[in-house]
N, C-alpha and C. Protein backbone atom coordinates (compact mmCIF):
# COMPACT_ATOMS: atom_id res chain seq x y z
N UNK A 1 -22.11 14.29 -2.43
CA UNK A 1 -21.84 12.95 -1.98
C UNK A 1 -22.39 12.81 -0.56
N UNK A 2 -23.03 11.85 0.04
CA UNK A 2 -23.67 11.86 1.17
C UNK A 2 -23.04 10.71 1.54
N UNK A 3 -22.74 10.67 2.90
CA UNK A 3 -22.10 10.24 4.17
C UNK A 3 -22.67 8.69 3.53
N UNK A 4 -21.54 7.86 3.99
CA UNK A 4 -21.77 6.42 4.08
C UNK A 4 -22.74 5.79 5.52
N UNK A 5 -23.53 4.58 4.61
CA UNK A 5 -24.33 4.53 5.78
C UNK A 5 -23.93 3.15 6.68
N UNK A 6 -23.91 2.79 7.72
CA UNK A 6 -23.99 1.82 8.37
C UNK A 6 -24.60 0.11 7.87
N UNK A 7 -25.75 0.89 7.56
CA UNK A 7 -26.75 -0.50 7.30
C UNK A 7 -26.24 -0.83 5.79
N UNK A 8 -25.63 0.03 4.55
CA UNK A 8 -25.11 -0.08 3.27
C UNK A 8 -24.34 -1.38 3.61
N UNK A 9 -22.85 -1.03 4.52
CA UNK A 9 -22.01 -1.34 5.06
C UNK A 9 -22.44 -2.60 5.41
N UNK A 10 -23.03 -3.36 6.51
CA UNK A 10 -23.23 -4.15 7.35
C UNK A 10 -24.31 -4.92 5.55
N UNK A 11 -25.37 -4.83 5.55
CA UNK A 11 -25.87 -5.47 4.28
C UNK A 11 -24.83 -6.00 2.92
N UNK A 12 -23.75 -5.20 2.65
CA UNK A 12 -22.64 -5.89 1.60
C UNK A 12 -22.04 -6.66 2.59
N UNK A 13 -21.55 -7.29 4.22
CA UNK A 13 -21.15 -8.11 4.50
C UNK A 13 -21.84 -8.88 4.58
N UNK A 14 -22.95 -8.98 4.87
CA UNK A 14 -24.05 -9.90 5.22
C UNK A 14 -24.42 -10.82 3.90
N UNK A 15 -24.44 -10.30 2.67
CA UNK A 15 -24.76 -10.96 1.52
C UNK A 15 -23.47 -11.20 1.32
N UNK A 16 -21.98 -10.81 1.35
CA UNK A 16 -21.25 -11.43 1.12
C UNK A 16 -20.77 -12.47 1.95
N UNK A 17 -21.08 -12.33 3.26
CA UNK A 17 -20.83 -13.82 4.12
C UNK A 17 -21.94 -15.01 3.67
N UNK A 18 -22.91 -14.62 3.54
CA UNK A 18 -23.88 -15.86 3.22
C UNK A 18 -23.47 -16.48 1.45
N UNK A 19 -23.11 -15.34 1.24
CA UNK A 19 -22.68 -16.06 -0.71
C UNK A 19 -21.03 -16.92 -0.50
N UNK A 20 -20.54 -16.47 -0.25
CA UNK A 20 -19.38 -17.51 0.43
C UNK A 20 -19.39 -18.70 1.24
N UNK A 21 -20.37 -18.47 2.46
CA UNK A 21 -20.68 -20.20 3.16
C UNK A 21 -21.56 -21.03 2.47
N UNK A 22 -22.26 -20.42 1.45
CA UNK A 22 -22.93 -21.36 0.25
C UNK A 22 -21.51 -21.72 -0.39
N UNK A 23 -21.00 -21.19 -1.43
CA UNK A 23 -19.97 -21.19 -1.84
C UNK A 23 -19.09 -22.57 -1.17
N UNK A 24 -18.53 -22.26 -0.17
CA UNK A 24 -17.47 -23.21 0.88
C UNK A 24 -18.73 -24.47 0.62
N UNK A 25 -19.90 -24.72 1.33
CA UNK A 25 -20.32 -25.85 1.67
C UNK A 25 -20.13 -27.14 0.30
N UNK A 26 -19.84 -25.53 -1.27
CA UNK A 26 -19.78 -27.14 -2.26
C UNK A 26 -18.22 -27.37 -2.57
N UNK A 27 -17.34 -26.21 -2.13
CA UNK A 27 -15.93 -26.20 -2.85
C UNK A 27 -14.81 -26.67 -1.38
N UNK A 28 -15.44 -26.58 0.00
CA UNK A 28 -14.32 -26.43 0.41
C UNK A 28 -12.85 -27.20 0.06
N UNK A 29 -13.44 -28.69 0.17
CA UNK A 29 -12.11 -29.67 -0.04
C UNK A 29 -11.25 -29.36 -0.58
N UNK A 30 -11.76 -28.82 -1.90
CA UNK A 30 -10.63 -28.42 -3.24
C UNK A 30 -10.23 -27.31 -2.95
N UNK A 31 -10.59 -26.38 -2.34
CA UNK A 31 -9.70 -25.28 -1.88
C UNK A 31 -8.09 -25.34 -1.32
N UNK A 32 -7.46 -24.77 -1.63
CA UNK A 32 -6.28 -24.77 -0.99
C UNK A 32 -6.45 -23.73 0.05
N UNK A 33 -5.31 -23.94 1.83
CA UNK A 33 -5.60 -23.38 2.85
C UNK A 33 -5.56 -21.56 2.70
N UNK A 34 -6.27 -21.31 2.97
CA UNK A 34 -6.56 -19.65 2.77
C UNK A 34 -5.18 -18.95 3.68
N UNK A 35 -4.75 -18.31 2.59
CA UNK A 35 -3.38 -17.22 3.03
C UNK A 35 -3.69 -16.00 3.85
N UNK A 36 -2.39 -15.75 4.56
CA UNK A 36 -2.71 -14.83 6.14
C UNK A 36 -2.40 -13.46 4.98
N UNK A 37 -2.34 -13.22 4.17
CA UNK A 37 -1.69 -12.26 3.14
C UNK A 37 -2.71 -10.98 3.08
N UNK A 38 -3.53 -11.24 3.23
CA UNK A 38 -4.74 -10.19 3.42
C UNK A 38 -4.76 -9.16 4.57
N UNK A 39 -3.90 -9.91 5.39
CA UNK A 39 -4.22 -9.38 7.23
C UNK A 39 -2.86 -8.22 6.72
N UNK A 40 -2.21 -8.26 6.30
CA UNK A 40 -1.43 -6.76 6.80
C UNK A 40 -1.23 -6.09 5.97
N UNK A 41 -1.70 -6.41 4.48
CA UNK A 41 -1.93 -5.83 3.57
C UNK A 41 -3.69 -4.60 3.77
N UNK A 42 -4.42 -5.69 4.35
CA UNK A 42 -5.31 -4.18 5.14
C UNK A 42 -5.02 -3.65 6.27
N UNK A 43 -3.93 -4.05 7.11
CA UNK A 43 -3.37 -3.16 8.26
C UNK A 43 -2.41 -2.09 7.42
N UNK A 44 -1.91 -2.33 6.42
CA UNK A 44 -1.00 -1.15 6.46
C UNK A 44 -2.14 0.04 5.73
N UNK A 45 -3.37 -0.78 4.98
CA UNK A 45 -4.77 0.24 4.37
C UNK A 45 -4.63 1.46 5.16
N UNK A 46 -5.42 0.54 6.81
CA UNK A 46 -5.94 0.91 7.74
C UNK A 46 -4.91 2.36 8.53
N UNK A 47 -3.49 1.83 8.34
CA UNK A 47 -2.89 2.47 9.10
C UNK A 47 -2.47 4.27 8.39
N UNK A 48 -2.30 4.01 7.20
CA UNK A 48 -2.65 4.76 6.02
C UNK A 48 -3.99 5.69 6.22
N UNK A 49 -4.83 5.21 5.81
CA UNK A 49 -5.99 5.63 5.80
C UNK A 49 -6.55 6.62 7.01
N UNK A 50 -5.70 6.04 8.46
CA UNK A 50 -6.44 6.94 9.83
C UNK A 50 -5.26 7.64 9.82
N UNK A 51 -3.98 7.85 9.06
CA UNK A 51 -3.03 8.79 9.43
C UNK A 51 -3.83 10.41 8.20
N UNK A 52 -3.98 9.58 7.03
CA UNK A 52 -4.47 10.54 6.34
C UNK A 52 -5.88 11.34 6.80
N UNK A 53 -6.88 10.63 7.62
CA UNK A 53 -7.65 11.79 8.40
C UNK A 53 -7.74 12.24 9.47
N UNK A 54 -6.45 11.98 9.96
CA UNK A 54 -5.84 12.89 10.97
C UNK A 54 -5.49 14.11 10.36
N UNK A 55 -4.50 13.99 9.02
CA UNK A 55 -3.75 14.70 8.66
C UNK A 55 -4.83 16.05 7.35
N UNK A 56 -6.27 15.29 7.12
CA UNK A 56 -7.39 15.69 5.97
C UNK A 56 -7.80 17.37 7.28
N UNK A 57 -8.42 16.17 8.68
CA UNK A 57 -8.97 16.94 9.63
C UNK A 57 -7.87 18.37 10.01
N UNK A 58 -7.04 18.15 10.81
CA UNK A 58 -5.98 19.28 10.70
C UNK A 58 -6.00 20.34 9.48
N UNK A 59 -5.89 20.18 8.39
CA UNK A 59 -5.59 20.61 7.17
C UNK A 59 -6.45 21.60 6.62
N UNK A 60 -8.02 20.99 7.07
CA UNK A 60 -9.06 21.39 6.60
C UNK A 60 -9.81 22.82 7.73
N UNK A 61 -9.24 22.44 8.92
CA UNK A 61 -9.76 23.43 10.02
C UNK A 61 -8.48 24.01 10.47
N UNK A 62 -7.43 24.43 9.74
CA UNK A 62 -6.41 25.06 10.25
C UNK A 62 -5.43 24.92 10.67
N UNK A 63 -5.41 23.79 11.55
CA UNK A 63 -4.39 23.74 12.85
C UNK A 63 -5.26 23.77 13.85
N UNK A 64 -4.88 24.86 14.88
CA UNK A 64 -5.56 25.22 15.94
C UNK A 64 -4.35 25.78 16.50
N UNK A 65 -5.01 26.61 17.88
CA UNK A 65 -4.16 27.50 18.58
C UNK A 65 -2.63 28.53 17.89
N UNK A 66 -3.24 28.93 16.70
CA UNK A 66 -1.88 29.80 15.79
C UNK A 66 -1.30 28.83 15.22
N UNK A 67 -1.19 27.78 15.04
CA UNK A 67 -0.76 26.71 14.15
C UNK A 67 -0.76 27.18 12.85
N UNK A 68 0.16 27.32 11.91
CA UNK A 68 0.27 27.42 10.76
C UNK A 68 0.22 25.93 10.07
N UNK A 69 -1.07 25.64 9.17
CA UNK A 69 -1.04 24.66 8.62
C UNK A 69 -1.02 25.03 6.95
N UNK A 70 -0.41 24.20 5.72
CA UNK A 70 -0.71 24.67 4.50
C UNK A 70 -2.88 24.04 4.46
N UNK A 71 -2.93 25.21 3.74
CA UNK A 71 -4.43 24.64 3.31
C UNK A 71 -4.88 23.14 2.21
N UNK A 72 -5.59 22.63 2.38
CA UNK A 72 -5.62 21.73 1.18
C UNK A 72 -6.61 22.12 -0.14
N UNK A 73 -6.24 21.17 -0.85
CA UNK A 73 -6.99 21.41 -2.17
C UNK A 73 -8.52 21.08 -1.82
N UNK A 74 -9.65 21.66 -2.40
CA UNK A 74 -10.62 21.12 -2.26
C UNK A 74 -10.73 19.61 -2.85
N UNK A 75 -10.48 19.59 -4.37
CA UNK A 75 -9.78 18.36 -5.05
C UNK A 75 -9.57 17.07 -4.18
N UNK A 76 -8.46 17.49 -3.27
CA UNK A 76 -7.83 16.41 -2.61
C UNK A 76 -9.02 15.74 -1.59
N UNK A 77 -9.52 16.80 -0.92
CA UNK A 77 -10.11 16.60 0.07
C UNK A 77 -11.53 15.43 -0.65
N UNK A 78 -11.97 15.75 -2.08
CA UNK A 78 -12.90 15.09 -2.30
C UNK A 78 -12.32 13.63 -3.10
N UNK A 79 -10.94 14.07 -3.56
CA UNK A 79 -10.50 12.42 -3.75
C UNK A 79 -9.95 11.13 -2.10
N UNK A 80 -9.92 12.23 -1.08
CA UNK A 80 -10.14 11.71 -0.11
C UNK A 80 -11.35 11.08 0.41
N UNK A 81 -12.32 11.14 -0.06
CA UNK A 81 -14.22 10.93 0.35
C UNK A 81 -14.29 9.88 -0.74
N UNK A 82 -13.37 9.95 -1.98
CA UNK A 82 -14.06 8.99 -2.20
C UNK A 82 -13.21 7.67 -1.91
N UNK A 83 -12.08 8.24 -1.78
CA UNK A 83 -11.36 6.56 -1.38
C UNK A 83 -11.93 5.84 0.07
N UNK A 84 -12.23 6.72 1.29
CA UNK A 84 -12.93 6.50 2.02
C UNK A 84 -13.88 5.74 1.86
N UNK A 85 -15.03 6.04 1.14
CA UNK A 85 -16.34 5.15 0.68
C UNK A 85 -16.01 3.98 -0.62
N UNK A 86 -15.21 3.95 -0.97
CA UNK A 86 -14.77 2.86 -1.52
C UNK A 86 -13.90 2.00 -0.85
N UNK A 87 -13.38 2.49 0.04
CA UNK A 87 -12.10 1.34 1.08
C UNK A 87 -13.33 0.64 2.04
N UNK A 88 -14.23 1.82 2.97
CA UNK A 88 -15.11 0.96 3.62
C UNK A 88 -16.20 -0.18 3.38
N UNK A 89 -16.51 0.17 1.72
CA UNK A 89 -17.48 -0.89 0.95
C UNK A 89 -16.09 -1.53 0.93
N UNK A 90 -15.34 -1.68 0.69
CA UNK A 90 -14.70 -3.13 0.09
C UNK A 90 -13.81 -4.00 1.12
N UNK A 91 -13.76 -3.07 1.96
CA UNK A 91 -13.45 -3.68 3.76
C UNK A 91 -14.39 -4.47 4.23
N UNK A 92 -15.99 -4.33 3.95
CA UNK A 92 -16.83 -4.78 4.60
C UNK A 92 -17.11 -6.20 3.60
N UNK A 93 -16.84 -5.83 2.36
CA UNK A 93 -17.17 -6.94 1.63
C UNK A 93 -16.25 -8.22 1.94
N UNK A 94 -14.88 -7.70 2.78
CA UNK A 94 -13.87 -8.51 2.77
C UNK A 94 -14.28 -9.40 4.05
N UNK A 95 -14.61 -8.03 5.16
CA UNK A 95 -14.65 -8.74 6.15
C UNK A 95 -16.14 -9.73 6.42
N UNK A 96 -17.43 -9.65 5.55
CA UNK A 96 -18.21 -10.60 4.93
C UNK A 96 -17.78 -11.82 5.17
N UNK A 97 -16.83 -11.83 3.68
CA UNK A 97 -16.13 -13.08 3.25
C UNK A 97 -15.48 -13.74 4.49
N UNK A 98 -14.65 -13.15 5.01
CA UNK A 98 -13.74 -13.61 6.54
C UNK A 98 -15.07 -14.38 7.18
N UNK A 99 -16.03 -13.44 7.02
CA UNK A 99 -16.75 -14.01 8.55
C UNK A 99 -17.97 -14.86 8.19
N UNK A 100 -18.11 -15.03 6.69
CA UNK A 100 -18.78 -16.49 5.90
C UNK A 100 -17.69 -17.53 6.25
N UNK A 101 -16.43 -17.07 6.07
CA UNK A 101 -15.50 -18.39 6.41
C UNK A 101 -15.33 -18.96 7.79
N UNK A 102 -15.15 -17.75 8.29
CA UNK A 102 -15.35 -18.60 9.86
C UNK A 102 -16.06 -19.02 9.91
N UNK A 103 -17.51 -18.74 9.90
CA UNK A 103 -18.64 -19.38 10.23
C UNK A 103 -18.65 -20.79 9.39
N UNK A 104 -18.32 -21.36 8.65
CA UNK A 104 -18.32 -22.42 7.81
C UNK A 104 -17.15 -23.53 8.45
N UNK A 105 -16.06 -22.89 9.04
CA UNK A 105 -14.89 -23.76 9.64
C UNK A 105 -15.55 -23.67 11.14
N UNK A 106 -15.73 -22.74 11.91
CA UNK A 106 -16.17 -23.22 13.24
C UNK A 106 -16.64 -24.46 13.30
N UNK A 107 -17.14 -25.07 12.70
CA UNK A 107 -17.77 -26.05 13.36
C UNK A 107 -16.66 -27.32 13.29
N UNK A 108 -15.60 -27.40 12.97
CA UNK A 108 -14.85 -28.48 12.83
C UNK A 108 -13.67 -28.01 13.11
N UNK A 109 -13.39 -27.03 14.49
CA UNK A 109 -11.88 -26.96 14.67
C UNK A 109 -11.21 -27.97 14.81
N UNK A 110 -11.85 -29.26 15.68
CA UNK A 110 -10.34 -30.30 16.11
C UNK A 110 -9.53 -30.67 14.77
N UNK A 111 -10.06 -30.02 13.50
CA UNK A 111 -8.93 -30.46 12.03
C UNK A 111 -8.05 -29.41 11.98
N UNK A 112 -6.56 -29.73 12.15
CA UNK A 112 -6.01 -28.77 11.59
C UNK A 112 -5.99 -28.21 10.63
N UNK A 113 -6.63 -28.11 9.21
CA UNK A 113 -7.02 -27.33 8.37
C UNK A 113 -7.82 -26.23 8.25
N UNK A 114 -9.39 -26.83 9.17
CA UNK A 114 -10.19 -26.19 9.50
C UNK A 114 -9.43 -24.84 10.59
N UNK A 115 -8.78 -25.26 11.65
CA UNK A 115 -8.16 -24.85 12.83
C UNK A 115 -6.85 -23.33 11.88
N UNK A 116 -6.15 -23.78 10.61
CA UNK A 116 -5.64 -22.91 10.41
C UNK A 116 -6.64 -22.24 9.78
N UNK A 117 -7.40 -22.39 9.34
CA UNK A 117 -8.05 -21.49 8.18
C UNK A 117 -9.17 -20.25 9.07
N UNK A 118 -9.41 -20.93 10.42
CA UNK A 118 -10.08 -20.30 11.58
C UNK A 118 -9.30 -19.09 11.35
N UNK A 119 -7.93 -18.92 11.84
CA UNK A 119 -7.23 -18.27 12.70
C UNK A 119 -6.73 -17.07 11.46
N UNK A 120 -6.72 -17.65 9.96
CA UNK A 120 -6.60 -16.77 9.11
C UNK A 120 -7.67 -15.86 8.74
N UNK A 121 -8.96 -16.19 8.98
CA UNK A 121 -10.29 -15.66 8.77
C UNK A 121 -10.39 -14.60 9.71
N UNK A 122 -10.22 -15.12 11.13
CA UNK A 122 -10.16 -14.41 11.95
C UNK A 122 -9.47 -12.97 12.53
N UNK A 123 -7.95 -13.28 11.72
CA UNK A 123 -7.09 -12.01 11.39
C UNK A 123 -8.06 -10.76 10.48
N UNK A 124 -8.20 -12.08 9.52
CA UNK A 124 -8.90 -10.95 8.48
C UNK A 124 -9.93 -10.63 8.45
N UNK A 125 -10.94 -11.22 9.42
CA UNK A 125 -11.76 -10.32 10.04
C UNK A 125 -11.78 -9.15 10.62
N UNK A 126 -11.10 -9.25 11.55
CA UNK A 126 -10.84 -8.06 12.42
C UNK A 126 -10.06 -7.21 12.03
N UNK A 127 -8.85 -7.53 10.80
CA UNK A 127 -8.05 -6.32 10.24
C UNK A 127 -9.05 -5.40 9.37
N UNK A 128 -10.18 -6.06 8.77
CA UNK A 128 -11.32 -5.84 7.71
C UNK A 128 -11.84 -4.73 8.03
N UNK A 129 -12.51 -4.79 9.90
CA UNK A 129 -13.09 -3.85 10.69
C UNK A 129 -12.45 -2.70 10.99
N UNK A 130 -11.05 -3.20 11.51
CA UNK A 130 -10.15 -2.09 11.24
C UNK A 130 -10.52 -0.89 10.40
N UNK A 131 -10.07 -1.39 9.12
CA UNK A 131 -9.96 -0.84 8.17
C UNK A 131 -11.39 0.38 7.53
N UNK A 132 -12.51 -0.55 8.24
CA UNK A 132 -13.92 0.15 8.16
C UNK A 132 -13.90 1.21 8.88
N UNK A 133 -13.32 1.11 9.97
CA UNK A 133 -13.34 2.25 10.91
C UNK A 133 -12.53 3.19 10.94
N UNK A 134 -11.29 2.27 10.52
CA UNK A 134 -10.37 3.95 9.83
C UNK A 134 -10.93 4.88 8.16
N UNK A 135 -11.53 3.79 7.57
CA UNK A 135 -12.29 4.49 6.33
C UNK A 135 -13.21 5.25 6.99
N UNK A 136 -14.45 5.17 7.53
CA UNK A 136 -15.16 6.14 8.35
C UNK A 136 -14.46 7.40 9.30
N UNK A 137 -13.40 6.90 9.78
CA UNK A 137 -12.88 8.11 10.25
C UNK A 137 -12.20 9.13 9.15
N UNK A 138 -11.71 8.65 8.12
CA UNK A 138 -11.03 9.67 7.16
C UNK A 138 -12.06 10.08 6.33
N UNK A 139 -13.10 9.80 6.46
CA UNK A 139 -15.02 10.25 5.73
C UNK A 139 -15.03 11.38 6.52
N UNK A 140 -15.72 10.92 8.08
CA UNK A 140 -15.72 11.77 8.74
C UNK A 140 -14.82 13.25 9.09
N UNK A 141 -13.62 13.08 8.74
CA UNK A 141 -12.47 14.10 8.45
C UNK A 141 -12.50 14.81 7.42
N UNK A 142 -12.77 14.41 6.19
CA UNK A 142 -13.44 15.45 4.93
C UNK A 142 -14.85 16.09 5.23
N UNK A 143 -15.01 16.09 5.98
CA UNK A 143 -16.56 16.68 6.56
C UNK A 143 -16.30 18.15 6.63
N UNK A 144 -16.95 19.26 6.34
CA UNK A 144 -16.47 20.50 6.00
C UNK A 144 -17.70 21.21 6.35
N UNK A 145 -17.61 21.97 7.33
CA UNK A 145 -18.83 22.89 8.25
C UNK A 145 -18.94 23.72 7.13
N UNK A 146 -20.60 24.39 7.24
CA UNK A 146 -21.12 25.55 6.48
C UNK A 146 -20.36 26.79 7.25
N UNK A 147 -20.71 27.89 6.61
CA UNK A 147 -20.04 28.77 7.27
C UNK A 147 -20.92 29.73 8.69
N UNK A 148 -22.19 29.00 8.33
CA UNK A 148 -22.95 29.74 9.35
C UNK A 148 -22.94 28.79 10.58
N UNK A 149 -22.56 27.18 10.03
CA UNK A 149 -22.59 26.28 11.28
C UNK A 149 -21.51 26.87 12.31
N UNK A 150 -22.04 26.65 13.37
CA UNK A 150 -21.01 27.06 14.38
C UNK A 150 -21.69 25.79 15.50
N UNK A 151 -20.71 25.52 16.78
CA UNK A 151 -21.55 24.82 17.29
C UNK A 151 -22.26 24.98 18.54
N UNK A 152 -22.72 26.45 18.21
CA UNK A 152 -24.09 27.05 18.94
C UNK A 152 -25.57 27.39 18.00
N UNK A 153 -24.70 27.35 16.74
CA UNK A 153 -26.05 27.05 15.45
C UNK A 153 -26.59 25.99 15.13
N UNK A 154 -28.01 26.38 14.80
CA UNK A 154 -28.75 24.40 14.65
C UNK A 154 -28.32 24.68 12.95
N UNK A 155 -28.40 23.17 12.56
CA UNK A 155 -28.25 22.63 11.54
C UNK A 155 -29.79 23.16 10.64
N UNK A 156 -29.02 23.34 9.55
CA UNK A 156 -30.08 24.21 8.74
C UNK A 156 -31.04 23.02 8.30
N UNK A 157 -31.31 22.13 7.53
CA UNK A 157 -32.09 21.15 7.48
C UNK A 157 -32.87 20.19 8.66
N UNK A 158 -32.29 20.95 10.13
CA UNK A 158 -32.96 20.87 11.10
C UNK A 158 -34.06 20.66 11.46
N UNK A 159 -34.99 19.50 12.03
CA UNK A 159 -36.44 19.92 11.95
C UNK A 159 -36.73 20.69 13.03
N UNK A 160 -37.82 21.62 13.15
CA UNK A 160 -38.01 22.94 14.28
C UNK A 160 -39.15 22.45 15.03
């Protein structure tokens, strides 16, 4: 499985913000006002997600300083990688959507409709990112050194 990439990431928001402010420009009216229900339902993801690669990282390198830690499953560690790369694709797709919506209501805050639907987008924007960055960090935490890596050894696929 190879590391999630940035540009993957950023390209599923990008096509999903532009397919949504198409979207809004023919449906908004009939929409009913978009619910704040999203925003802490990916904060508690998020909060989840960076406790578990705190807890992946520890697990996987020991402890430290005589720390007795139990070891983990390899198993776990790779059903950890993949919820990771599936939480951050679907964080980004979310936060897309958030930020097709803002961009579609900005332009008409003085309506209070527009004005709530800002402020809900906006949550869920930024809880979205959150959530990307705690998925990347619990990626990054299943990351598992070779045994020759040390970090005075170059990386074997290294170019010389």
């Amino acid at each position: 499985m190879t590391p999630t990439r940035i540009r993957t990431l950023v390209a599923a928001a990008a096509v999903s913000a532009l397919a949504v402010w198409l979207l809004l420009r023919l449906t908004y009216a009939a929409l009913p006002a978009l619910p704040w229900t999203g925003v802490p339902a990916l904060l508690v993801l998020t909060v989840a997600e960076a406790w578990s690669g705190r807890n992946v990282r520890v697990r996987l390198r020991g402890g430290g300083r005589g720390a007795r830690v139990r070891p983990i499953a390899p198993i776990a560690v790779a059903r950890m990688a993949a919820l990771a790369k599936a939480s951050s694709l679907a964080a980004s797709i979310i936060g897309g959507l958030a930020a097709g919506f803002l961009v579609y209501v900005a332009g008409s805050l003085d309506k209070p409709a527009y004005k709530s639907d800002a402020y809900a987008a906006g949550g869920t924007l930024a809880a979205a990112l959150a959530l990307v960055g705690a998925a990347l960090y619990l990626e990054y935490g299943c990351r598992v050194r070779g045994r020759d890596d040390g970090p005075d050894q170059p990386e074997r696929n290294a170019p010389r």
